[in-house]
C-alpha atoms as a PDB file:
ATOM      1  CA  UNK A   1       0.000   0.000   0.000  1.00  0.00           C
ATOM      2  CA  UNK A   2       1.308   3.594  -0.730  1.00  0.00           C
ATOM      3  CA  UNK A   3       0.185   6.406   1.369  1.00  0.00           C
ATOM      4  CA  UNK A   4       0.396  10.089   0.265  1.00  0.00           C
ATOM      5  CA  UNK A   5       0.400  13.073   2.516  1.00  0.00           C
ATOM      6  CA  UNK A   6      -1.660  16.318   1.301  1.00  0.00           C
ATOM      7  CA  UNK A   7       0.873  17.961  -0.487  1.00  0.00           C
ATOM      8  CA  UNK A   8       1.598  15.005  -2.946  1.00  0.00           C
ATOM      9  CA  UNK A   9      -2.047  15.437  -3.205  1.00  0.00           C
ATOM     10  CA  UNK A  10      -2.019  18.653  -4.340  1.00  0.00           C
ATOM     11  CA  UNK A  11       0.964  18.369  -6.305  1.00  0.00           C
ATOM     12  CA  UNK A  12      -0.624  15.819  -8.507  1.00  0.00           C
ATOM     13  CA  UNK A  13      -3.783  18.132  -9.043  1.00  0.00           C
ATOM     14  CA  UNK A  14      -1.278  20.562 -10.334  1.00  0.00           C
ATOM     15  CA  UNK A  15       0.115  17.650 -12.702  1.00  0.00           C
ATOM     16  CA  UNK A  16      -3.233  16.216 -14.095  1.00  0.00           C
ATOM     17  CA  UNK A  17      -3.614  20.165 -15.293  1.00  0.00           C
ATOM     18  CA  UNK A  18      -0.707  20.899 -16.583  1.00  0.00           C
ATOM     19  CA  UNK A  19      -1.141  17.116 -18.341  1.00  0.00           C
ATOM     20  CA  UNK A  20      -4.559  17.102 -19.917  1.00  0.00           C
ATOM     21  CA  UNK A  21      -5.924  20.801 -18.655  1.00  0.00           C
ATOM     22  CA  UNK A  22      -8.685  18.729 -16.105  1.00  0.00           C
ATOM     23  CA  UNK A  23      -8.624  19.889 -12.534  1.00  0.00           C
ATOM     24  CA  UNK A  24      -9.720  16.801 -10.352  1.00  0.00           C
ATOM     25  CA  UNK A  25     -10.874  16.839  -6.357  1.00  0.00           C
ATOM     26  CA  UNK A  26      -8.360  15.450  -4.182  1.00  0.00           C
ATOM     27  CA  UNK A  27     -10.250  11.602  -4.227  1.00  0.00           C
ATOM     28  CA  UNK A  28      -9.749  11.564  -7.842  1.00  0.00           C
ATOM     29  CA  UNK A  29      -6.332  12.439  -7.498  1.00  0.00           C
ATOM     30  CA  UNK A  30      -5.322  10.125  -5.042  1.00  0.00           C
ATOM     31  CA  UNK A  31      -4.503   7.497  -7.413  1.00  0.00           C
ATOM     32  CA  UNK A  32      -1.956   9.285  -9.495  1.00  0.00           C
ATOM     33  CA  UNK A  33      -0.679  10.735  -6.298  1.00  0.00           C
ATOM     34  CA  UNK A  34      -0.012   7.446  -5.338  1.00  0.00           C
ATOM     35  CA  UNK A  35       1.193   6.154  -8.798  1.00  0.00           C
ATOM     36  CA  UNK A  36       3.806   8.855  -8.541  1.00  0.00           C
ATOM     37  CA  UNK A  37       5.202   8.422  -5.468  1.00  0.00           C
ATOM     38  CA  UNK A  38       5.269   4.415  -6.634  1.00  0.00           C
ATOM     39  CA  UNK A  39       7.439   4.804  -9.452  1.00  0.00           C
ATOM     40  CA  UNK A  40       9.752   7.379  -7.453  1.00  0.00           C
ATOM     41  CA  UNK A  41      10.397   4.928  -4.358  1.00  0.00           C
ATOM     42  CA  UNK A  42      11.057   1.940  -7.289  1.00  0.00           C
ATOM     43  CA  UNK A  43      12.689   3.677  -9.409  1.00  0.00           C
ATOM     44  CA  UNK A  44      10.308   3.081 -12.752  1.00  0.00           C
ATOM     45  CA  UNK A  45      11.195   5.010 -15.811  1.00  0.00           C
ATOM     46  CA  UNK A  46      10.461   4.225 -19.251  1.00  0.00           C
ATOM     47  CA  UNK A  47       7.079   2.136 -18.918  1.00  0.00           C
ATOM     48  CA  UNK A  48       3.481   2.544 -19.267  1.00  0.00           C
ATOM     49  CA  UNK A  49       1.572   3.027 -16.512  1.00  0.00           C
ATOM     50  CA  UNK A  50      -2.204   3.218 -15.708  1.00  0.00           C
ATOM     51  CA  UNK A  51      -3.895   5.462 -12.459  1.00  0.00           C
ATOM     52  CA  UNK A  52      -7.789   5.508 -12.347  1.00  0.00           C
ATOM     53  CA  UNK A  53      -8.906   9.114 -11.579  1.00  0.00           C
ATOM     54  CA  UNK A  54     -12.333  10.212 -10.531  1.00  0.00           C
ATOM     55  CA  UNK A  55     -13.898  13.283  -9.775  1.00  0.00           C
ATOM     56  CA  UNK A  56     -14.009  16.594 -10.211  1.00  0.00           C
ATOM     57  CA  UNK A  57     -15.504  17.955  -6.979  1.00  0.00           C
ATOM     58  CA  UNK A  58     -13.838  21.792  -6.833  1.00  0.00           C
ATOM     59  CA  UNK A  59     -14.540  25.134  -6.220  1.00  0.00           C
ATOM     60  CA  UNK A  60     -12.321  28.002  -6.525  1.00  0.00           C
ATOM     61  CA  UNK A  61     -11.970  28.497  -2.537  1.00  0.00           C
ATOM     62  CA  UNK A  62     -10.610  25.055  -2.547  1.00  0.00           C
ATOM     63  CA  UNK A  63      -8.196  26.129  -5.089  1.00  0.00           C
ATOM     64  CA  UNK A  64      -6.524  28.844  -3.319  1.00  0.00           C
ATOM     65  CA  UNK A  65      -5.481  25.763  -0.700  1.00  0.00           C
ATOM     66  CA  UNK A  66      -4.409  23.491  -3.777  1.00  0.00           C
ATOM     67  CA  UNK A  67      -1.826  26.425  -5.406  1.00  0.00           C
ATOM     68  CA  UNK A  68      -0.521  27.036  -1.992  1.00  0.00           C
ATOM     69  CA  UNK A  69       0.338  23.613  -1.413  1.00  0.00           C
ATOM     70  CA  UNK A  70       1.239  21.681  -5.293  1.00  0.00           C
ATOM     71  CA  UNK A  71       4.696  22.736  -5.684  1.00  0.00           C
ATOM     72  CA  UNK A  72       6.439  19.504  -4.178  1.00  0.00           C
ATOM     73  CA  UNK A  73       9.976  21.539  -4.864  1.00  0.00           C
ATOM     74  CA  UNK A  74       9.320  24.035  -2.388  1.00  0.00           C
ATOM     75  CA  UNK A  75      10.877  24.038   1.311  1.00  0.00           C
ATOM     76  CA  UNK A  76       9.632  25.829   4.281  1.00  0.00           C
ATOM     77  CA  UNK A  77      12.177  27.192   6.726  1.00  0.00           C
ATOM     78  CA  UNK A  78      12.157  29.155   9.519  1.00  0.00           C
ATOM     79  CA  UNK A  79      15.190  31.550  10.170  1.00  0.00           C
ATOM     80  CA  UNK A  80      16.786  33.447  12.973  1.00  0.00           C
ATOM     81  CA  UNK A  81      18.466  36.632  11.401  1.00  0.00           C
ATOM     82  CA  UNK A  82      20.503  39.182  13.275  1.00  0.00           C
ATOM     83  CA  UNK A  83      18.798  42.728  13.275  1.00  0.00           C
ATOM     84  CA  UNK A  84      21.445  44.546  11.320  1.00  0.00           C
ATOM     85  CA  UNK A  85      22.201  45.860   7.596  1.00  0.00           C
ATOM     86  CA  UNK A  86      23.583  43.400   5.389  1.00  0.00           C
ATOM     87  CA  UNK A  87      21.717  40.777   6.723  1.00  0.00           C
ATOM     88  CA  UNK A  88      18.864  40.023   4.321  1.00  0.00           C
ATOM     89  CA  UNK A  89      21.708  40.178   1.365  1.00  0.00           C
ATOM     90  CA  UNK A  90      24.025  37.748   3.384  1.00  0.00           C
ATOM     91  CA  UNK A  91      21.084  35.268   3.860  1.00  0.00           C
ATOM     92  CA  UNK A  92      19.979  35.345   0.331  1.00  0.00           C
ATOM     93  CA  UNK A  93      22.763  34.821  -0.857  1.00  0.00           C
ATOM     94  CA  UNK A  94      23.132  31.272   0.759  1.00  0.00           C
ATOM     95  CA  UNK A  95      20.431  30.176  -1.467  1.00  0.00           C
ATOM     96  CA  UNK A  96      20.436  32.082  -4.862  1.00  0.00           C
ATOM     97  CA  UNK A  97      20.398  31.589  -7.484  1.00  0.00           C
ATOM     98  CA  UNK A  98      17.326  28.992  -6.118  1.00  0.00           C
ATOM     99  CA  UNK A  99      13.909  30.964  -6.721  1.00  0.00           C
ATOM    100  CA  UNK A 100      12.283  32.112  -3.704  1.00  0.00           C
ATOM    101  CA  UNK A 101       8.793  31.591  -3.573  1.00  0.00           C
ATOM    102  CA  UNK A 102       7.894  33.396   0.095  1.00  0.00           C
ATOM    103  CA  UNK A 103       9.725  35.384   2.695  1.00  0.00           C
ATOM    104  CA  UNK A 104       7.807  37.141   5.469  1.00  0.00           C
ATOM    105  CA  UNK A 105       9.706  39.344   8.348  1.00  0.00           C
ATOM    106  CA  UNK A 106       9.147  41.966  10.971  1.00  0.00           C
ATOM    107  CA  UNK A 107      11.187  43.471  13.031  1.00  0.00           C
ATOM    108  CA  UNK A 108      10.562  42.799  16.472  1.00  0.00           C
ATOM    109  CA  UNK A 109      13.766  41.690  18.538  1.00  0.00           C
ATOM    110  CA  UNK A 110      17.592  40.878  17.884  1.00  0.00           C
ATOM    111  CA  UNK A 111      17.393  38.085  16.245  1.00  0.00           C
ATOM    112  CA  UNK A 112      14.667  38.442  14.700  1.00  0.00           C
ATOM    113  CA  UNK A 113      12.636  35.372  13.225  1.00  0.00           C
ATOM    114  CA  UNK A 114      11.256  35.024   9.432  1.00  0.00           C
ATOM    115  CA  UNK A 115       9.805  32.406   7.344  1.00  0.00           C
ATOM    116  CA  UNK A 116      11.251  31.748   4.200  1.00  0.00           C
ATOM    117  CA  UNK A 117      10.187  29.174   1.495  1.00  0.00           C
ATOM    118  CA  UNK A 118      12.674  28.457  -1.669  1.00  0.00           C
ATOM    119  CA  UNK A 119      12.638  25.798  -4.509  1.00  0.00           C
ATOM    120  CA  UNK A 120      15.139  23.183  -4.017  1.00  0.00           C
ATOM    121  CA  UNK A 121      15.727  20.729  -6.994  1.00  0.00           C
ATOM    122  CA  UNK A 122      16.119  17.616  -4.958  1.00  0.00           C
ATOM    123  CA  UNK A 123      16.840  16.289  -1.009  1.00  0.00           C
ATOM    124  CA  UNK A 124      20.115  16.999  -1.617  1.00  0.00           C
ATOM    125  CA  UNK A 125      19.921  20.689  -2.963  1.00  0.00           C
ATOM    126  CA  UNK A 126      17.315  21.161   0.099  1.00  0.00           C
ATOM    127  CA  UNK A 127      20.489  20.120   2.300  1.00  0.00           C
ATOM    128  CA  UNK A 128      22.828  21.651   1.211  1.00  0.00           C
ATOM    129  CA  UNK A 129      21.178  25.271   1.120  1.00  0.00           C
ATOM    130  CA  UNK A 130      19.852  23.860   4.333  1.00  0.00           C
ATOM    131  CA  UNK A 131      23.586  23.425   5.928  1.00  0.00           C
ATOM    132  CA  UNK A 132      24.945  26.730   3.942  1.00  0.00           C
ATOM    133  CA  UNK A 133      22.589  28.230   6.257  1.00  0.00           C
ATOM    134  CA  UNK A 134      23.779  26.873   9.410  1.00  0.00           C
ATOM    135  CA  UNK A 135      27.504  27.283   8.323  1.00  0.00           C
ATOM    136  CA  UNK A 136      26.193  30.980   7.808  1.00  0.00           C
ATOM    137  CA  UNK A 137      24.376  31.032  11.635  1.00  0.00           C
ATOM    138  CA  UNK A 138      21.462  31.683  11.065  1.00  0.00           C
ATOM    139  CA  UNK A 139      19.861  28.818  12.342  1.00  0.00           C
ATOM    140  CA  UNK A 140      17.819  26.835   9.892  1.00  0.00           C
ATOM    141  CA  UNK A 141      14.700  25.187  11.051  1.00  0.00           C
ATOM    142  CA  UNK A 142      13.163  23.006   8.376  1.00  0.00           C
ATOM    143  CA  UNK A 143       9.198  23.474   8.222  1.00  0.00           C
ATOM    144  CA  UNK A 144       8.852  21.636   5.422  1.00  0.00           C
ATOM    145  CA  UNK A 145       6.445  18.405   6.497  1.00  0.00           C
ATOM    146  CA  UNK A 146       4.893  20.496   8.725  1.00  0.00           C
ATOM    147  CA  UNK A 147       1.143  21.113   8.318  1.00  0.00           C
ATOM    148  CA  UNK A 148       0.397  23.475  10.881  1.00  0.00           C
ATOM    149  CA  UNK A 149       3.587  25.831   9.875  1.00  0.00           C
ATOM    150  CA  UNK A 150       2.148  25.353   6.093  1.00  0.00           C
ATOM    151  CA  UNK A 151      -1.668  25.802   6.840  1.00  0.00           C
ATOM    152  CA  UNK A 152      -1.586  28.502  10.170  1.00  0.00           C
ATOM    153  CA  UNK A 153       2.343  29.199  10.943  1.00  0.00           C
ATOM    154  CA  UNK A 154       3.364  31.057   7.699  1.00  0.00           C
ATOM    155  CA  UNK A 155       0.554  33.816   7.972  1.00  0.00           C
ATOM    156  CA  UNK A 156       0.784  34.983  11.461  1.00  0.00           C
ATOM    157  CA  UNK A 157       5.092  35.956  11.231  1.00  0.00           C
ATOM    158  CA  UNK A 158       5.850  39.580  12.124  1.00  0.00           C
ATOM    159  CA  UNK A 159       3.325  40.941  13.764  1.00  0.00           C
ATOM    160  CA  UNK A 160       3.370  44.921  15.853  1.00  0.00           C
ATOM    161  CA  UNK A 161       6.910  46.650  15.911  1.00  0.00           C
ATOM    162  CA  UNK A 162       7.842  48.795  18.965  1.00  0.00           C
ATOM    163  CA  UNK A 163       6.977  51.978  18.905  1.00  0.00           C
ATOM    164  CA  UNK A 164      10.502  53.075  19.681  1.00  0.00           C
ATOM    165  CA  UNK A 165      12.061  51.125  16.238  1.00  0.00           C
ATOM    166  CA  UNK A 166       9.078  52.582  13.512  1.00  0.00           C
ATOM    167  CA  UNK A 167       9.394  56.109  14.282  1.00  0.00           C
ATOM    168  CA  UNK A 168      11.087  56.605  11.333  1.00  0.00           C
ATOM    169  CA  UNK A 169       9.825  54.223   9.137  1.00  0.00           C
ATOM    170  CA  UNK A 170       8.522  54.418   6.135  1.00  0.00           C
ATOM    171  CA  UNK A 171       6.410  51.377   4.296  1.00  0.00           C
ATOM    172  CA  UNK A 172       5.971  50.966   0.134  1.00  0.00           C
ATOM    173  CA  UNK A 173       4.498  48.439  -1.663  1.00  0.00           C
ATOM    174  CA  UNK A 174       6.702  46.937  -4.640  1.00  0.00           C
ATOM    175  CA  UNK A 175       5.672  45.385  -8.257  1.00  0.00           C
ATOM    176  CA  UNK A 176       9.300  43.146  -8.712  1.00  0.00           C
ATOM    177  CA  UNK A 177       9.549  42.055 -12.021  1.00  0.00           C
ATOM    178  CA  UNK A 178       9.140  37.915 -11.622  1.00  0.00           C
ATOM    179  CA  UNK A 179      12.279  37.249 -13.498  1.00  0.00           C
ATOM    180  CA  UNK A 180      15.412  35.401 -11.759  1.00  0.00           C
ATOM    181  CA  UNK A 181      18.056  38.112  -9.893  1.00  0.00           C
ATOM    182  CA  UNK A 182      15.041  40.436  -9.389  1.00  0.00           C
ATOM    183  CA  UNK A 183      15.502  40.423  -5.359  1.00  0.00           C
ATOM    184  CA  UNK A 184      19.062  40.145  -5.592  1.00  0.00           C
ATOM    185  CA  UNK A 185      19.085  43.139  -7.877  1.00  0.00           C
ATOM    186  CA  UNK A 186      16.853  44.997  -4.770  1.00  0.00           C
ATOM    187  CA  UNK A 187      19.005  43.901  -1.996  1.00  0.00           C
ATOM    188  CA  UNK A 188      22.594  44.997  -3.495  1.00  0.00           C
ATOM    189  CA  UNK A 189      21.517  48.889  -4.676  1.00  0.00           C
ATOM    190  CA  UNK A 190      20.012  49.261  -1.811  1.00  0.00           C
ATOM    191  CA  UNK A 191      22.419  52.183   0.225  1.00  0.00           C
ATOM    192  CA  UNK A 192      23.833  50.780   3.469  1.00  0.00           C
ATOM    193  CA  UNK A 193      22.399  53.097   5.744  1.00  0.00           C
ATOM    194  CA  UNK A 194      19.130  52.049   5.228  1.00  0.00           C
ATOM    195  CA  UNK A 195      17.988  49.183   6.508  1.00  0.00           C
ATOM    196  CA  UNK A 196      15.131  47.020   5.854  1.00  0.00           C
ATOM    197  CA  UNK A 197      12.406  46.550   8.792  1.00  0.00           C
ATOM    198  CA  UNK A 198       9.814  44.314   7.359  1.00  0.00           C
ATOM    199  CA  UNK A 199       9.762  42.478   3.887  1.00  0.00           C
ATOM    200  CA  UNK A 200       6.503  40.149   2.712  1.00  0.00           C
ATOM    201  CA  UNK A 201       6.303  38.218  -0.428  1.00  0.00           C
ATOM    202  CA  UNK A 202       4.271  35.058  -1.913  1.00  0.00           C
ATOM    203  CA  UNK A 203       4.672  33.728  -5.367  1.00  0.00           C
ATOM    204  CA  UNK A 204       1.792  32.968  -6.492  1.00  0.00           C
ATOM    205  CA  UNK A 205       2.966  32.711 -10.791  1.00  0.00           C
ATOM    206  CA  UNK A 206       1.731  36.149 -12.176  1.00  0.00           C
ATOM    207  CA  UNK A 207       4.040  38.170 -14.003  1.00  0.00           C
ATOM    208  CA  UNK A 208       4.667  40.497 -11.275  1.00  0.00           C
ATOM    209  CA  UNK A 209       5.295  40.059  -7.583  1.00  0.00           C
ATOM    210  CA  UNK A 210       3.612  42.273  -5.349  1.00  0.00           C
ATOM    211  CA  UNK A 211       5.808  43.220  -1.976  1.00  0.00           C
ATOM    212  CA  UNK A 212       5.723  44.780   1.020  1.00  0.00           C
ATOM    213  CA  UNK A 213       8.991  46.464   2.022  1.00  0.00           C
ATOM    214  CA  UNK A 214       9.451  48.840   5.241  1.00  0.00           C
ATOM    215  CA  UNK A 215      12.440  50.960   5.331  1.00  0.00           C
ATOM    216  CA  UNK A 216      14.105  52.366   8.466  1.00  0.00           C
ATOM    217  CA  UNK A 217      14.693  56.083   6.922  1.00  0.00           C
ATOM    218  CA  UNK A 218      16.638  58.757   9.095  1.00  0.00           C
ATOM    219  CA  UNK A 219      16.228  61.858   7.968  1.00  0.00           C
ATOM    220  CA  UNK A 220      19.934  61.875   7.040  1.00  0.00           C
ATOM    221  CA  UNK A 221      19.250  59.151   4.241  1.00  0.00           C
ATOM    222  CA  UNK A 222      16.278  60.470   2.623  1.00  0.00           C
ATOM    223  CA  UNK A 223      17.733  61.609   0.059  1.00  0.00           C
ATOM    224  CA  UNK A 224      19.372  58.152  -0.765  1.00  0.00           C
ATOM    225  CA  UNK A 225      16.203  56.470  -0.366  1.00  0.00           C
ATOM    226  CA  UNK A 226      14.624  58.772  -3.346  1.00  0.00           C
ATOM    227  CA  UNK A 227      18.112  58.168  -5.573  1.00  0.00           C
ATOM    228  CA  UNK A 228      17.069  54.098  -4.749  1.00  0.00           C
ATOM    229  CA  UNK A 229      13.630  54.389  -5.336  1.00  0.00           C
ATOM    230  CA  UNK A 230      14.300  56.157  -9.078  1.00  0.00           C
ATOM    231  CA  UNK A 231      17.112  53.293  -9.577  1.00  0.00           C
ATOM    232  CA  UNK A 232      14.150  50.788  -9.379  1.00  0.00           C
ATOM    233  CA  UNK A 233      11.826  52.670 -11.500  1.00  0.00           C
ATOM    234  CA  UNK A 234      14.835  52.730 -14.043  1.00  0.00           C
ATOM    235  CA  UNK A 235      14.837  48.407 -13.795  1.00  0.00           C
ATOM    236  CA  UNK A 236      11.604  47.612 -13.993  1.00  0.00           C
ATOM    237  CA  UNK A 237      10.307  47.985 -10.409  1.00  0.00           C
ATOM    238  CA  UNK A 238       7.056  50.000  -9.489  1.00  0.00           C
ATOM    239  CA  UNK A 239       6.344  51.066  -6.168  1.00  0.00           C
ATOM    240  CA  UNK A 240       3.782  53.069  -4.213  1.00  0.00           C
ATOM    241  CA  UNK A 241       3.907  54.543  -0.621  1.00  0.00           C
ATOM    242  CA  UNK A 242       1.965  53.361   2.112  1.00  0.00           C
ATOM    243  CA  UNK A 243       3.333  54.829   5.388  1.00  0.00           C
ATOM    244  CA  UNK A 244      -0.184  56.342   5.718  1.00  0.00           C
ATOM    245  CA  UNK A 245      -2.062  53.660   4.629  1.00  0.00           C
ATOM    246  CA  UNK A 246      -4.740  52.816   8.114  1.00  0.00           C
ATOM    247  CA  UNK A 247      -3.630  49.002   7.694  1.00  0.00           C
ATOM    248  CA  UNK A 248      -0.155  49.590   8.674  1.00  0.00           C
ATOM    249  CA  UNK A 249      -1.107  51.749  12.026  1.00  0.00           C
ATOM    250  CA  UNK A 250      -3.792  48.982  12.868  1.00  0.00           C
ATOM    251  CA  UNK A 251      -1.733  45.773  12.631  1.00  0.00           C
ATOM    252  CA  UNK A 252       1.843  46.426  11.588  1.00  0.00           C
ATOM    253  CA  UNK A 253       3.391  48.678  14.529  1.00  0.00           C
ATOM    254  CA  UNK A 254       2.462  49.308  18.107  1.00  0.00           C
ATOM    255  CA  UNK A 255       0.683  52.708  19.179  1.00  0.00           C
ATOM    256  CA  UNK A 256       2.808  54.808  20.869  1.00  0.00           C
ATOM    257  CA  UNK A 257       1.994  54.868  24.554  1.00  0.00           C
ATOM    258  CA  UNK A 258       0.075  57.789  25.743  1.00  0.00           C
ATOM    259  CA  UNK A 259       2.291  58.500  28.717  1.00  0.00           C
ATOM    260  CA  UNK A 260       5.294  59.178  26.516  1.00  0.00           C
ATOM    261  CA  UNK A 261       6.627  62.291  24.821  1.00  0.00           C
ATOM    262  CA  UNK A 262       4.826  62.176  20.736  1.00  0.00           C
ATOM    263  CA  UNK A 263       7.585  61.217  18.164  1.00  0.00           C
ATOM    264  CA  UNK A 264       8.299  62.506  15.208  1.00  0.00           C
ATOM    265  CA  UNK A 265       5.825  61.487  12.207  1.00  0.00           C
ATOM    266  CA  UNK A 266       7.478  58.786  10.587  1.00  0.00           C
ATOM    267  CA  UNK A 267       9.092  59.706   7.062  1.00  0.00           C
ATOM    268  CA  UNK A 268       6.744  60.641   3.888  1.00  0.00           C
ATOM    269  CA  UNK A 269       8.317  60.529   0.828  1.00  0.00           C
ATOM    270  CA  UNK A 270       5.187  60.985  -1.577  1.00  0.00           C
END
């Protein structure tokens, strides 16, 4: 008997699709789950092989679950990173030129702690990004067979801010252009000084990749952040200010306590 977990599953919804453009319910795609995993485990290459599939029980809410979870290739890791510039660049570059498919991070506390999914080509690419990362410090934690980090874990990392570290803060959303060396491009001409204070992206295949970036922005680097920001524009990237926006003061950075002196506004650039 072969058993399949829920990502195999899904991953062999995404197959039948991409195969014969019919999307099945999970029951009908047991079997070729199952088929696959068969010929992996005995090595079978080169024959003709038969899976009975059945049903086509889906809805488009259902979906949503099934993209998140079909791409076998991806690993889920969870990351301690120290809170300093340089950082994000330094961990990237541990797994480039792999494509990463999510990366969400708040600052919050030195170290601070992300998740991170990226597409390994086999076990042993998984490892040995895996072991560049440990060999880096910044103490891997594979997530990958874990449900509850894939269905509930992955959407509740960052969280609130202090008050005292998002003073000067300022938060744009970014269209990257979904080609390979697009974050690597964003990470090295970005000036030194400033550093980056939360950072959310999910793949999700469209020709674009929407992103939330915060920036910590003295007033001393202002004028570098504009020179970056027209860079961008010049490669392709698109962005948009949000440091107003009513979602950010709600659930992105604490209040600031009503007992203390009033800070400065944080940085506007629009």
């Amino acid at each position: 008997m072969i058993t399949v977990s829920t990502d195999e599953i899904c991953g062999a919804i995404k197959t039948s699709f991409i195969d014969t453009r019919v999307v099945l319910e999970p029951a009908g795609a047991l079997a070729a789950a199952g088929l696959k995993k068969y010929t992996e485990i005995h090595d079978i290459s080169g024959q003709t092989l038969v899976a009975v599939t059945s049903g086509a029980n889906m809805d488009f809410d259902r979906l949503r679950f099934v993209s998140e979870r079909a791409d076998t290739s991806e690993s889920l890791v969870a990351i301690r990173i120290p809170e300093r510039p340089g950082s994000f660049l330094q961990l990237y570059e541990c797994i480039y030129p792999r494509n990463v498919t999510e990366f969400s991070y708040r600052i919050s506390g030195d170290p601070a702690s992300i998740f991170l999914s990226f597409q390994a080509s086999s076990t042993a690419d998984r490892q040995e990004v895996l072991q560049r990362l440990s060999q880096s410090g910044f103490q891997p934690l594979d997530l990958s067979s874990s449900d509850l980090a894939k269905t509930h874990g992955r959407h509740f990392a960052g969280g609130r801010a202090p008050a005292d570290i998002t003073t000067e803060e300022a938060l744009f959303q970014f269209e990257f252009p979904e080609t390979p060396g697009s974050l690597l491009r964003f990470l090295k001409n970005l000036p030194q000084d400033i550093n980056v204070s939360l950072f959310h992206y999910r793949s999700h295949g469209a020709d674009v990749a929407r992103v939330l970036v915060g920036f910590q922005v003295p007033a001393k680097t202002r004028p570098q952040l504009r020179e970056y920001l027209v860079l961008l524009a010049s490669k392709g990237f698109t962005w948009k200010e949000e440091t107003s926006n009513d979602m950010y003061d709600r659930f992105l950075r604490e209040p600031v306590p009503a007992n203390r002196p009033k800070t400065p506004p944080p940085i506007t650039l629009s």
